[in-house]
C-alpha atoms as a PDB file:
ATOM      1  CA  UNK A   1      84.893 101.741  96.699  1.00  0.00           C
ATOM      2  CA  UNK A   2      87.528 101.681  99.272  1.00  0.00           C
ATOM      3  CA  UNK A   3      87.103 100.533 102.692  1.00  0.00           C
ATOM      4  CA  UNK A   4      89.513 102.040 106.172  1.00  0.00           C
ATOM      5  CA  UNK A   5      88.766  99.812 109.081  1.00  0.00           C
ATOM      6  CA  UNK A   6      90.450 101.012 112.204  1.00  0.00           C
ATOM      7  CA  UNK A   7      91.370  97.619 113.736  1.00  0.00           C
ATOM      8  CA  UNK A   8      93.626  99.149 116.818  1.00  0.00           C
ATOM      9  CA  UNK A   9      93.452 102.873 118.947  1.00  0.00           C
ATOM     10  CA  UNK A  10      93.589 103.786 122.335  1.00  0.00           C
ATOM     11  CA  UNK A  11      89.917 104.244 122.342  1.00  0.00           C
ATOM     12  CA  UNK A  12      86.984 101.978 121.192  1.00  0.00           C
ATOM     13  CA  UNK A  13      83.846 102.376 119.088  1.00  0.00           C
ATOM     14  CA  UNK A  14      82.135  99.805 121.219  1.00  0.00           C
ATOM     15  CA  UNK A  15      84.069  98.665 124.555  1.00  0.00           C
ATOM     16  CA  UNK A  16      81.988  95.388 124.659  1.00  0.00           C
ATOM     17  CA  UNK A  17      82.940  94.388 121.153  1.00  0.00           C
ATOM     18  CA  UNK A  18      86.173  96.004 120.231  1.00  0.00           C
ATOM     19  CA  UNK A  19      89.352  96.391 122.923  1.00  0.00           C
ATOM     20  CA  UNK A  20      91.982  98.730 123.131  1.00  0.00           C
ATOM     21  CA  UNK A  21      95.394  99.993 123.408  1.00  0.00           C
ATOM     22  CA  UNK A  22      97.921 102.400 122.996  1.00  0.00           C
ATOM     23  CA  UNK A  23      98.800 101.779 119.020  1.00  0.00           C
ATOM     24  CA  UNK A  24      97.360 102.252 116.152  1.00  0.00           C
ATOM     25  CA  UNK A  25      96.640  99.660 112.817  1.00  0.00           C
ATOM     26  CA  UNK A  26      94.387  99.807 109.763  1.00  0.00           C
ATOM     27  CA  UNK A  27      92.572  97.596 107.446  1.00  0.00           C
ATOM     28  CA  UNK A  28      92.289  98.864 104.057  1.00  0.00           C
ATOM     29  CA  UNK A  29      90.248  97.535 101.138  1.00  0.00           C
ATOM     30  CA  UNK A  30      89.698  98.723  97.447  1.00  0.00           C
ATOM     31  CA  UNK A  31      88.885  97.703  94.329  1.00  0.00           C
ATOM     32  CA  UNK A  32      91.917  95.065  93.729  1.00  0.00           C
ATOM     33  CA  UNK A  33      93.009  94.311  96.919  1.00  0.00           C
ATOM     34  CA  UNK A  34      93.149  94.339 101.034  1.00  0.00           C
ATOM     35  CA  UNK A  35      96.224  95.641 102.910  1.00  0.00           C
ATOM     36  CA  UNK A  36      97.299  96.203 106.565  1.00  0.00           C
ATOM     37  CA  UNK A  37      98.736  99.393 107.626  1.00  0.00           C
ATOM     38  CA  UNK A  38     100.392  98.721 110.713  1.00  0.00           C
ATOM     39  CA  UNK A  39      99.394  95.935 113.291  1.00  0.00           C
ATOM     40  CA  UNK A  40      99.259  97.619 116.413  1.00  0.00           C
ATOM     41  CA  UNK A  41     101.176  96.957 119.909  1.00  0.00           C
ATOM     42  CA  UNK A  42     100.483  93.260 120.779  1.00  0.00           C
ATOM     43  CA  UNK A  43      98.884  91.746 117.773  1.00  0.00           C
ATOM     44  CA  UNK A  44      96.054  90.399 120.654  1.00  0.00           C
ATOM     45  CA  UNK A  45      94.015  93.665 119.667  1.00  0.00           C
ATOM     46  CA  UNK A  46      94.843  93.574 115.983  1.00  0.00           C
ATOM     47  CA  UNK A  47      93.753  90.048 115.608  1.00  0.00           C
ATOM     48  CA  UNK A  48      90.028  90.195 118.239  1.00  0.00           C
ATOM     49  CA  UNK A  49      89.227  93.216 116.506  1.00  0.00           C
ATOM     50  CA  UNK A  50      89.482  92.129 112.749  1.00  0.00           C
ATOM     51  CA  UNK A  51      87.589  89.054 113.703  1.00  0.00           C
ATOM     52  CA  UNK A  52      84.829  91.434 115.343  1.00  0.00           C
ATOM     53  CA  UNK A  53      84.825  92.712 112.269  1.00  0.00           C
ATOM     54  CA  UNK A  54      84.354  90.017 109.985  1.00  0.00           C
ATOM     55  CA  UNK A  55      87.891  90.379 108.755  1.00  0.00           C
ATOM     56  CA  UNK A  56      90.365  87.413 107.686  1.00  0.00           C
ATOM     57  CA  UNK A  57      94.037  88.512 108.276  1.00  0.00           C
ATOM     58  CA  UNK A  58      94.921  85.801 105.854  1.00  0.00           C
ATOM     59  CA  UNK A  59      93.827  87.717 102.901  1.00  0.00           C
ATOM     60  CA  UNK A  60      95.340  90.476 103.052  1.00  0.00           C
ATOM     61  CA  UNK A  61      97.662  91.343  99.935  1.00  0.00           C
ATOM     62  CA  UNK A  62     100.465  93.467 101.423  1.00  0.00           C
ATOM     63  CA  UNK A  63     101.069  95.175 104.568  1.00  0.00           C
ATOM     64  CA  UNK A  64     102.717  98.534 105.310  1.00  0.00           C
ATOM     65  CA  UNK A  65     104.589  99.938 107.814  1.00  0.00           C
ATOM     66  CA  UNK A  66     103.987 103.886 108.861  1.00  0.00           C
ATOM     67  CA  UNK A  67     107.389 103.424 111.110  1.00  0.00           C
ATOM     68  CA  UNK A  68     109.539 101.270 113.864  1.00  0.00           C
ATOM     69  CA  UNK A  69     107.915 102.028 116.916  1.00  0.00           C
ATOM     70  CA  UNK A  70     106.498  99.320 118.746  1.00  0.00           C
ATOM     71  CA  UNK A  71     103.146 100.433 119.050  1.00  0.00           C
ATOM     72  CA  UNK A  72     102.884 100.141 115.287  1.00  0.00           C
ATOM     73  CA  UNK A  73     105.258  97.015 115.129  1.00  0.00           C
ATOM     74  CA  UNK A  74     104.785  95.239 118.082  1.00  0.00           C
ATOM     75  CA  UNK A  75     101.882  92.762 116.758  1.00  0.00           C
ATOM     76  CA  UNK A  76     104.009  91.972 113.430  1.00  0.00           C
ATOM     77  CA  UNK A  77     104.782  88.589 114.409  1.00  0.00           C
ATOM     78  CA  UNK A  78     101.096  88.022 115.664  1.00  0.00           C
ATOM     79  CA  UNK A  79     100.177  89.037 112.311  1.00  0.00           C
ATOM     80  CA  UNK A  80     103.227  86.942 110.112  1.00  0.00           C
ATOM     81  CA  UNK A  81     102.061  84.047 111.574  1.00  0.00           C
ATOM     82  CA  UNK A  82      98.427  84.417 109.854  1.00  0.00           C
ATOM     83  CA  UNK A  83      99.542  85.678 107.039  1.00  0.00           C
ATOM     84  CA  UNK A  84     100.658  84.368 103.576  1.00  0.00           C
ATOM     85  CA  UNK A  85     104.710  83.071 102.931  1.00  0.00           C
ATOM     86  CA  UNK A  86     106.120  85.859 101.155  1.00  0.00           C
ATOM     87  CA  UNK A  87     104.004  89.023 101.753  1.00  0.00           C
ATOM     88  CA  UNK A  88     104.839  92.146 100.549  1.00  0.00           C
ATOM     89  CA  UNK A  89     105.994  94.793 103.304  1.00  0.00           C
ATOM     90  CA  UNK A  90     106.527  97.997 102.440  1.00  0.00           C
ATOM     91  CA  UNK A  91     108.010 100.523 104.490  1.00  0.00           C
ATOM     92  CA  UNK A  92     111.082 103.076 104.532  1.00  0.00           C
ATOM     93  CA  UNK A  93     114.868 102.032 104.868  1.00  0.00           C
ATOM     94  CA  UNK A  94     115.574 103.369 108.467  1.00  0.00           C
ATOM     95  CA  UNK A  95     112.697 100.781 109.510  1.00  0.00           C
ATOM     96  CA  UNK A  96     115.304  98.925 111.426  1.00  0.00           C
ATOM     97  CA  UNK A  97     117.350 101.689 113.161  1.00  0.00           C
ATOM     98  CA  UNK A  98     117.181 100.829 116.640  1.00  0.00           C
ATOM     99  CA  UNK A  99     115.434 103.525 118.505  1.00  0.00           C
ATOM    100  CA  UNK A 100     114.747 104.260 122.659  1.00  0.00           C
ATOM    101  CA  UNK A 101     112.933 106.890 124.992  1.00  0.00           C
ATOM    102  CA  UNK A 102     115.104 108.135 127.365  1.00  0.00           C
ATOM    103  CA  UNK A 103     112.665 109.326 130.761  1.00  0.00           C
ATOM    104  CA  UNK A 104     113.882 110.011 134.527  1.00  0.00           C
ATOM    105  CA  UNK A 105     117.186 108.488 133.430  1.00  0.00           C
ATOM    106  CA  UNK A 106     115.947 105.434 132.314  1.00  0.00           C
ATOM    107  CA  UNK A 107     116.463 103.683 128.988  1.00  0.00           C
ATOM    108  CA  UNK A 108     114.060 101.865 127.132  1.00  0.00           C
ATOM    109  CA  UNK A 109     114.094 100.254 123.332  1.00  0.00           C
ATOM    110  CA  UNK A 110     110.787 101.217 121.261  1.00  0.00           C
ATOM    111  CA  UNK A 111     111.412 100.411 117.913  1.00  0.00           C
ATOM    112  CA  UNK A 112     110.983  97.218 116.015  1.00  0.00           C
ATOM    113  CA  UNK A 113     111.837  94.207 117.467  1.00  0.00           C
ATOM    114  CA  UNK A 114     112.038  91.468 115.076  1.00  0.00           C
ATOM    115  CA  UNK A 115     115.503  91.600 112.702  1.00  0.00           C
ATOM    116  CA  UNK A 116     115.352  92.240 109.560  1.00  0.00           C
ATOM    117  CA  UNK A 117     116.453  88.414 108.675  1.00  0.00           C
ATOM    118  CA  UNK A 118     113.174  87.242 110.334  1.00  0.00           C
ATOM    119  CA  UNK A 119     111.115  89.453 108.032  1.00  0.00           C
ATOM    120  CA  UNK A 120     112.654  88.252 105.130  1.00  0.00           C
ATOM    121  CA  UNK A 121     111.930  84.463 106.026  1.00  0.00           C
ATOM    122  CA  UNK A 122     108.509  85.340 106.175  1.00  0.00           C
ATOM    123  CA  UNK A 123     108.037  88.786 104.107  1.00  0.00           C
ATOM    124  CA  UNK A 124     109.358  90.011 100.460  1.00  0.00           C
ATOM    125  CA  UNK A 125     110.663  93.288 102.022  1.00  0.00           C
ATOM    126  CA  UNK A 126     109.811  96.926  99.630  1.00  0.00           C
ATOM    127  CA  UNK A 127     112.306  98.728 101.339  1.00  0.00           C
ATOM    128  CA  UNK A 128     112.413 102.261  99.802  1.00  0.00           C
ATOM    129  CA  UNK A 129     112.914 106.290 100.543  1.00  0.00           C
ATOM    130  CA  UNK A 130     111.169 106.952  97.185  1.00  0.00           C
ATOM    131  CA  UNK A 131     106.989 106.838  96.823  1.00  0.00           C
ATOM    132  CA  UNK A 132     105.943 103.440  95.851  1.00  0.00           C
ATOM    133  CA  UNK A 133     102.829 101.663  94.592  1.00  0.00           C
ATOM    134  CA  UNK A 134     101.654  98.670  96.924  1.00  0.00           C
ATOM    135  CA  UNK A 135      98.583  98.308  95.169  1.00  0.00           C
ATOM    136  CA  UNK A 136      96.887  99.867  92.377  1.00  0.00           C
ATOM    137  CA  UNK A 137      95.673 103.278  93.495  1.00  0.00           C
ATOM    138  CA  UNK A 138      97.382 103.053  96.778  1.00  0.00           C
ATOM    139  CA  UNK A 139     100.986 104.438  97.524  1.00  0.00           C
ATOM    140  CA  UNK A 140     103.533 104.896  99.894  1.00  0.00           C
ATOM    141  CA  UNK A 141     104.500 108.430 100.192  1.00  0.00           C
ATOM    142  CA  UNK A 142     108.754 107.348 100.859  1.00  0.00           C
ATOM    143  CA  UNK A 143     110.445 109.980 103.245  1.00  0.00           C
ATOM    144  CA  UNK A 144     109.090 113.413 104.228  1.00  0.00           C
ATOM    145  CA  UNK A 145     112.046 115.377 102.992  1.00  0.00           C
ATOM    146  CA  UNK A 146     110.708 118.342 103.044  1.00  0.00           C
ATOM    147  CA  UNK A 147     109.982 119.722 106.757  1.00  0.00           C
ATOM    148  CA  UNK A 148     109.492 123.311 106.822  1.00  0.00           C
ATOM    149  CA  UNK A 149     106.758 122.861 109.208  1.00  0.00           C
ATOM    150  CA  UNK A 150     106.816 121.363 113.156  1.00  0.00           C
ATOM    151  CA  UNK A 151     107.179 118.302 113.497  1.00  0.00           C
ATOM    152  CA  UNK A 152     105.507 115.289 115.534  1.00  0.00           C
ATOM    153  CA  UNK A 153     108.300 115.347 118.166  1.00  0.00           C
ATOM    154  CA  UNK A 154     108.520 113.536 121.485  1.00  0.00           C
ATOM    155  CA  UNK A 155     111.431 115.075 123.416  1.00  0.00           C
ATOM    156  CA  UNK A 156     112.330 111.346 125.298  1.00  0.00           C
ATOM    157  CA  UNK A 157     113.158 110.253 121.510  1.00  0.00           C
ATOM    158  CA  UNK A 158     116.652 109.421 120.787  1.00  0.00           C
ATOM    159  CA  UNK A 159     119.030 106.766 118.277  1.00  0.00           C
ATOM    160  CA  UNK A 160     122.216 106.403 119.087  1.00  0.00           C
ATOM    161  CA  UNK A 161     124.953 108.558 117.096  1.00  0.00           C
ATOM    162  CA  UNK A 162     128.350 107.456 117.660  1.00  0.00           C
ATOM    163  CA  UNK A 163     129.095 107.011 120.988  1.00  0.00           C
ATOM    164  CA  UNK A 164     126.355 109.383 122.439  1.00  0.00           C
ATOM    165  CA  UNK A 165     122.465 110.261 121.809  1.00  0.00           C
ATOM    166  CA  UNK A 166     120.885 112.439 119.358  1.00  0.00           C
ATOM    167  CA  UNK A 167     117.043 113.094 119.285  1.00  0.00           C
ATOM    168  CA  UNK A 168     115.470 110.510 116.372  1.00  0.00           C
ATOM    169  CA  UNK A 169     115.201 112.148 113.083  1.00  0.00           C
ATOM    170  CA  UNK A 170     112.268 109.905 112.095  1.00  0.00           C
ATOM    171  CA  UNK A 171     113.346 109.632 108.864  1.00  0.00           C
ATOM    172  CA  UNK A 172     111.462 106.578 108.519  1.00  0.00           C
ATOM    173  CA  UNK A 173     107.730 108.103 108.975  1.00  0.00           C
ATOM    174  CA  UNK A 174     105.665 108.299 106.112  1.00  0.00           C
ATOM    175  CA  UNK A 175     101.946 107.919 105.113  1.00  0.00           C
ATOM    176  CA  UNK A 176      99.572 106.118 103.190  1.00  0.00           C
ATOM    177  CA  UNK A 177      97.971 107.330  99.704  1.00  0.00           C
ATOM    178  CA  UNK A 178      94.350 106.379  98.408  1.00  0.00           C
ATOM    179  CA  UNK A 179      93.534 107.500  94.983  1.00  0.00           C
ATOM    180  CA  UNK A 180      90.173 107.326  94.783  1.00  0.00           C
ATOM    181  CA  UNK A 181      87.602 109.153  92.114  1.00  0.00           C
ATOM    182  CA  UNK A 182      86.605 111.389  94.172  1.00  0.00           C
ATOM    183  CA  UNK A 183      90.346 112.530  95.377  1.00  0.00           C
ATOM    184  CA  UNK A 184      93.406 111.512  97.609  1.00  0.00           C
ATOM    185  CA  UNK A 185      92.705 109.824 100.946  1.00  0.00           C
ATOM    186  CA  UNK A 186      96.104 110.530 103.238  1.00  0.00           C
ATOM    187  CA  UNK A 187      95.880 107.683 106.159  1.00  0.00           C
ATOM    188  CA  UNK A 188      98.984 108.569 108.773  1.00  0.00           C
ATOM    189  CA  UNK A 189     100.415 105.984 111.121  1.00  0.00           C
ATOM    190  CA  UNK A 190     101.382 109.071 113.441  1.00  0.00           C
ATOM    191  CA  UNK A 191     103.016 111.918 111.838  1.00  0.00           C
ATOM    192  CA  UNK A 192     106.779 112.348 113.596  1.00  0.00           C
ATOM    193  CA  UNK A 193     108.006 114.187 110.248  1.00  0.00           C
ATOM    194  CA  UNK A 194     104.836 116.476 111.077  1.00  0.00           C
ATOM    195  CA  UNK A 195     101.370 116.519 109.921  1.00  0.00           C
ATOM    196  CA  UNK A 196     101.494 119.562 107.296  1.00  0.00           C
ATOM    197  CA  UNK A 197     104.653 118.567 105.538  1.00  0.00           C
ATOM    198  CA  UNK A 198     103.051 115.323 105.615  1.00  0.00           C
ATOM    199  CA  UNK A 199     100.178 116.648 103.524  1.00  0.00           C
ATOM    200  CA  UNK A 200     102.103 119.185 101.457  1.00  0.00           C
ATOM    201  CA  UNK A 201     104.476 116.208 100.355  1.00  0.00           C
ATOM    202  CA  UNK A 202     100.975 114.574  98.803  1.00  0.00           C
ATOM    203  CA  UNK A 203      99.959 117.095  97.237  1.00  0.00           C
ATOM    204  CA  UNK A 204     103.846 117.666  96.032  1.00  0.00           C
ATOM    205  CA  UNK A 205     103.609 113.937  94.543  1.00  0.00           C
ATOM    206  CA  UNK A 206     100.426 113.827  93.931  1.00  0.00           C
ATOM    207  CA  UNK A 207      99.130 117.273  92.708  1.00  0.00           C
ATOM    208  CA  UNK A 208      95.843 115.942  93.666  1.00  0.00           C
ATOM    209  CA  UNK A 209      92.514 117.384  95.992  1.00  0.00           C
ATOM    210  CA  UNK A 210      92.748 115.589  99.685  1.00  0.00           C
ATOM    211  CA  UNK A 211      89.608 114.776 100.941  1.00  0.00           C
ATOM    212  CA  UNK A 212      90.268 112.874 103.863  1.00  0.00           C
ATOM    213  CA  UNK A 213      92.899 112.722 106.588  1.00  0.00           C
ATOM    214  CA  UNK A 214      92.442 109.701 108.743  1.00  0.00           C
ATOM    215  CA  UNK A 215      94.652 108.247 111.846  1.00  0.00           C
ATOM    216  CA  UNK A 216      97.398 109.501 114.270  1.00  0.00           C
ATOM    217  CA  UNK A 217      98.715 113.031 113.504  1.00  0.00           C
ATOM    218  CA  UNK A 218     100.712 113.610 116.715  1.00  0.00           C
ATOM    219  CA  UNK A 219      99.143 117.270 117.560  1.00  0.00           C
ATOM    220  CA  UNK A 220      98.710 116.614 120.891  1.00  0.00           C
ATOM    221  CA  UNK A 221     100.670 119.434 122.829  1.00  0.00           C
ATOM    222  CA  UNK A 222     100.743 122.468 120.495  1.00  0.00           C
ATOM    223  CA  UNK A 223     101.038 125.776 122.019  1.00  0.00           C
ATOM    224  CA  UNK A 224      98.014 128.735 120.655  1.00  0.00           C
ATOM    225  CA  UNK A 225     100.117 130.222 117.925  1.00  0.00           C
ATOM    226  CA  UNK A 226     101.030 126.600 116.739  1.00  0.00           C
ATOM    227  CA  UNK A 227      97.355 125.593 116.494  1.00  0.00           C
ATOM    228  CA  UNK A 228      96.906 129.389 115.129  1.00  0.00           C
ATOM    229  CA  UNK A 229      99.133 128.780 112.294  1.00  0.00           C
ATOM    230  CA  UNK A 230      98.284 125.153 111.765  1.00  0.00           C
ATOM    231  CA  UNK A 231      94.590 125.944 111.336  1.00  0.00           C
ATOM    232  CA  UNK A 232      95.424 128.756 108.574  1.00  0.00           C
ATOM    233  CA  UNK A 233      97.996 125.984 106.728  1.00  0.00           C
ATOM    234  CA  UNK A 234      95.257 123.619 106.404  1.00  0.00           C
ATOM    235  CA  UNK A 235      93.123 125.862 105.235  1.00  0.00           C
ATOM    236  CA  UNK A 236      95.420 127.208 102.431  1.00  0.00           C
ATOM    237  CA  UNK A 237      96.512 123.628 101.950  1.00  0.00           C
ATOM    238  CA  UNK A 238      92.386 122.764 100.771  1.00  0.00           C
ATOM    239  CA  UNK A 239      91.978 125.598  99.358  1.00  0.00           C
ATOM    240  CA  UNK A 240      89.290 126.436 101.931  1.00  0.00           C
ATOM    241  CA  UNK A 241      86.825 122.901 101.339  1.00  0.00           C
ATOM    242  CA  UNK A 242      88.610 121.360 104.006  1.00  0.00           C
ATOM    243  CA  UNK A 243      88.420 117.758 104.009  1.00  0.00           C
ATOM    244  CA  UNK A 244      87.571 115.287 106.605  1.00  0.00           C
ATOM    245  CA  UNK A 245      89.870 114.687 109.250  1.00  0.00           C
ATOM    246  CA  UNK A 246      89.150 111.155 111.082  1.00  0.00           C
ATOM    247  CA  UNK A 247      91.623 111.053 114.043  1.00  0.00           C
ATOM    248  CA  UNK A 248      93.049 109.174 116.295  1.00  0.00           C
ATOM    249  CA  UNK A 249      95.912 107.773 118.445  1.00  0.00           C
ATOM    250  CA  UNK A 250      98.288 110.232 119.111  1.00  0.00           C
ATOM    251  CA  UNK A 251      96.193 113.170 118.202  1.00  0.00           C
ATOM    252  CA  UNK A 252      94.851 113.923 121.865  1.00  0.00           C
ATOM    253  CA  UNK A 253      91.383 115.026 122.637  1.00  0.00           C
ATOM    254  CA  UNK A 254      91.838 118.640 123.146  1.00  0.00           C
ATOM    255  CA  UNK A 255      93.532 118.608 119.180  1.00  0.00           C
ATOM    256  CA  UNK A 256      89.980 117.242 118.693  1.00  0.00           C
ATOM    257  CA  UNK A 257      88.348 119.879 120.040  1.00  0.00           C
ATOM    258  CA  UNK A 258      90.267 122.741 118.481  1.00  0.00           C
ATOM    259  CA  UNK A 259      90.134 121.209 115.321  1.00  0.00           C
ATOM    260  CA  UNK A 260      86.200 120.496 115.708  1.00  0.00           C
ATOM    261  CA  UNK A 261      85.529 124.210 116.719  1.00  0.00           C
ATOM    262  CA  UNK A 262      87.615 125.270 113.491  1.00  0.00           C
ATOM    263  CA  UNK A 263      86.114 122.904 111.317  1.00  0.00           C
ATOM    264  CA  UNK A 264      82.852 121.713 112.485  1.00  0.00           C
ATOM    265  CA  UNK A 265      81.504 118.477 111.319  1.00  0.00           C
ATOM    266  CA  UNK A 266      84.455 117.701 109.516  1.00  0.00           C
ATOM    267  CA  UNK A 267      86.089 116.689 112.364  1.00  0.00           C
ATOM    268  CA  UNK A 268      85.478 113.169 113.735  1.00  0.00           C
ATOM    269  CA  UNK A 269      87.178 110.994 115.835  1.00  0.00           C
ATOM    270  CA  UNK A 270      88.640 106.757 114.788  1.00  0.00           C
ATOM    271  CA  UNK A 271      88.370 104.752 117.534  1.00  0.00           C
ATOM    272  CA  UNK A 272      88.646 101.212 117.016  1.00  0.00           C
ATOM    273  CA  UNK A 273      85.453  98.941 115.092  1.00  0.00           C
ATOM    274  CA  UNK A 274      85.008 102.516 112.997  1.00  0.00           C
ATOM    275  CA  UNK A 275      84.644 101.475 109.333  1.00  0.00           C
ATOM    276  CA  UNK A 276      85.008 104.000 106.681  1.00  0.00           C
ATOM    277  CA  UNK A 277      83.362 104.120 103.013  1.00  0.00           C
ATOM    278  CA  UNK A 278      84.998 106.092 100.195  1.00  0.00           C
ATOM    279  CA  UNK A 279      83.907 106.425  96.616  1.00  0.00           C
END
């Protein structure tokens, strides 16, 4: 069986239990092992939350990285200093690029702030474009090359090219694999390169039925013929036995709703404290 415990989101399960914040971080266990996929934005969340759940940090096998931005990053050193010497940390290349939203001329740094020195003192760093295997059954997907399909774009986005700006090619988004019997679970930190090139780059790799989307799939300000077309592309993607779609994050409630009146009780929302079961 595998387990998907959403330790961080901007919303909650249970508000007396479980707190909250802009971010996003998973805890995923199957049949050989536990890994973290992303930690969140302060590491306070990350860390109340697992323990709500019953859920020891120090055990976990590997963690994983969906991309820089600090409110997938920002509880890393939080979680590092719980964590075993040596962990494995998997993630794409461009993880360190420096990164910054530019808003009502102001400046501001968003990406990863510890150096990639640090996390080798304390991580073994997997460091790859290519799809990689962090545990058995459970992959990286490596870089979304492939984007013939919008992506999750914030226009304030920018890295610095030269001696000017240029909006951030998010080269260094990517997803998480599950291969379980029953078919591919796709868990997304918050899909910049774009949640249907995301999936068609599975099913590229993987050839295999998705049953489950789950996490932060950046579909929050579509215009009609966007969510038009996106509706028709998932359905052609499943082959019409759509499978589940457990959001959250930057997905945005009316996404919910559009999705849930094209897909019915497939549709269900993540919050933090929700604990998924997969056979």
């Amino acid at each position: 069986m595998f387990m998907v415990r959403c330790l961080v989101d901007n919303n909650t399960l249970d508000a007396a239990r479980f707190r909250t914040e802009h971010g996003v971080s998973f805890a995923i266990e199957t049949p050989t092992g536990q890994l973290l996929f992303d930690t969140g934005q302060s590491g306070d969340v990350l860390v109340h939350n697992a323990t709500q759940l019953g859920l020891d940090l120090c055990q976990m096998d590997a963690l994983v990285l969906s991309h820089a931005h600090y409110d997938h990053t920002g509880g890393l050193e939080v979680f590092l200093q719980k964590s075993r010497l040596g962990l494995p940390l998997y993630a794409h290349p461009d993880l360190f690029r420096e990164r910054y939203a530019i808003k009502d001329g102001q400046t501001r740094s968003i990406g990863l702030q510890m150096v990639q020195s640090d996390l080798t003192k304390h991580t073994t760093l997997n460091l790859s474009a290519e799809p990689a295997q962090v545990l058995p059954g459970v992959w990286i997907t490596g870089e979304i090359t492939s984007r013939t399909e919008f992506e999750g774009r914030s226009s304030h986005h920018y890295i610095q090219a030269g001696n000017g700006w240029q909006p951030d090619p998010y080269r260094d988004d990517v997803a998480l694999v599950l291969e379980t019997p029953s078919g591919l679970i796709v868990v997304c930190g918050c899909c910049h390169a774009g949640l249907l090139n995301t999936l068609m780059h599975v099913q590229h790799i993987f050839g295999k039925k998705i049953i489950a989307i789950v996490g932060g799939t950046h579909l929050a300000n579509l215009d009609v013929n966007t969510w038009e077309h996106t509706i028709t592309i998932l359905r052609a993607i499943s082959a019409w036995d759509m499978p589940y779609l457990f959001l959250n994050h930057c997905t945005g409630e009316r996404a919910l709703e559009t999705l849930s009146q094209a897909f019915g009780k497939k549709v269900k929302p993540c919050p933090a404290g929700t604990v998924l079961r997969f056979d």
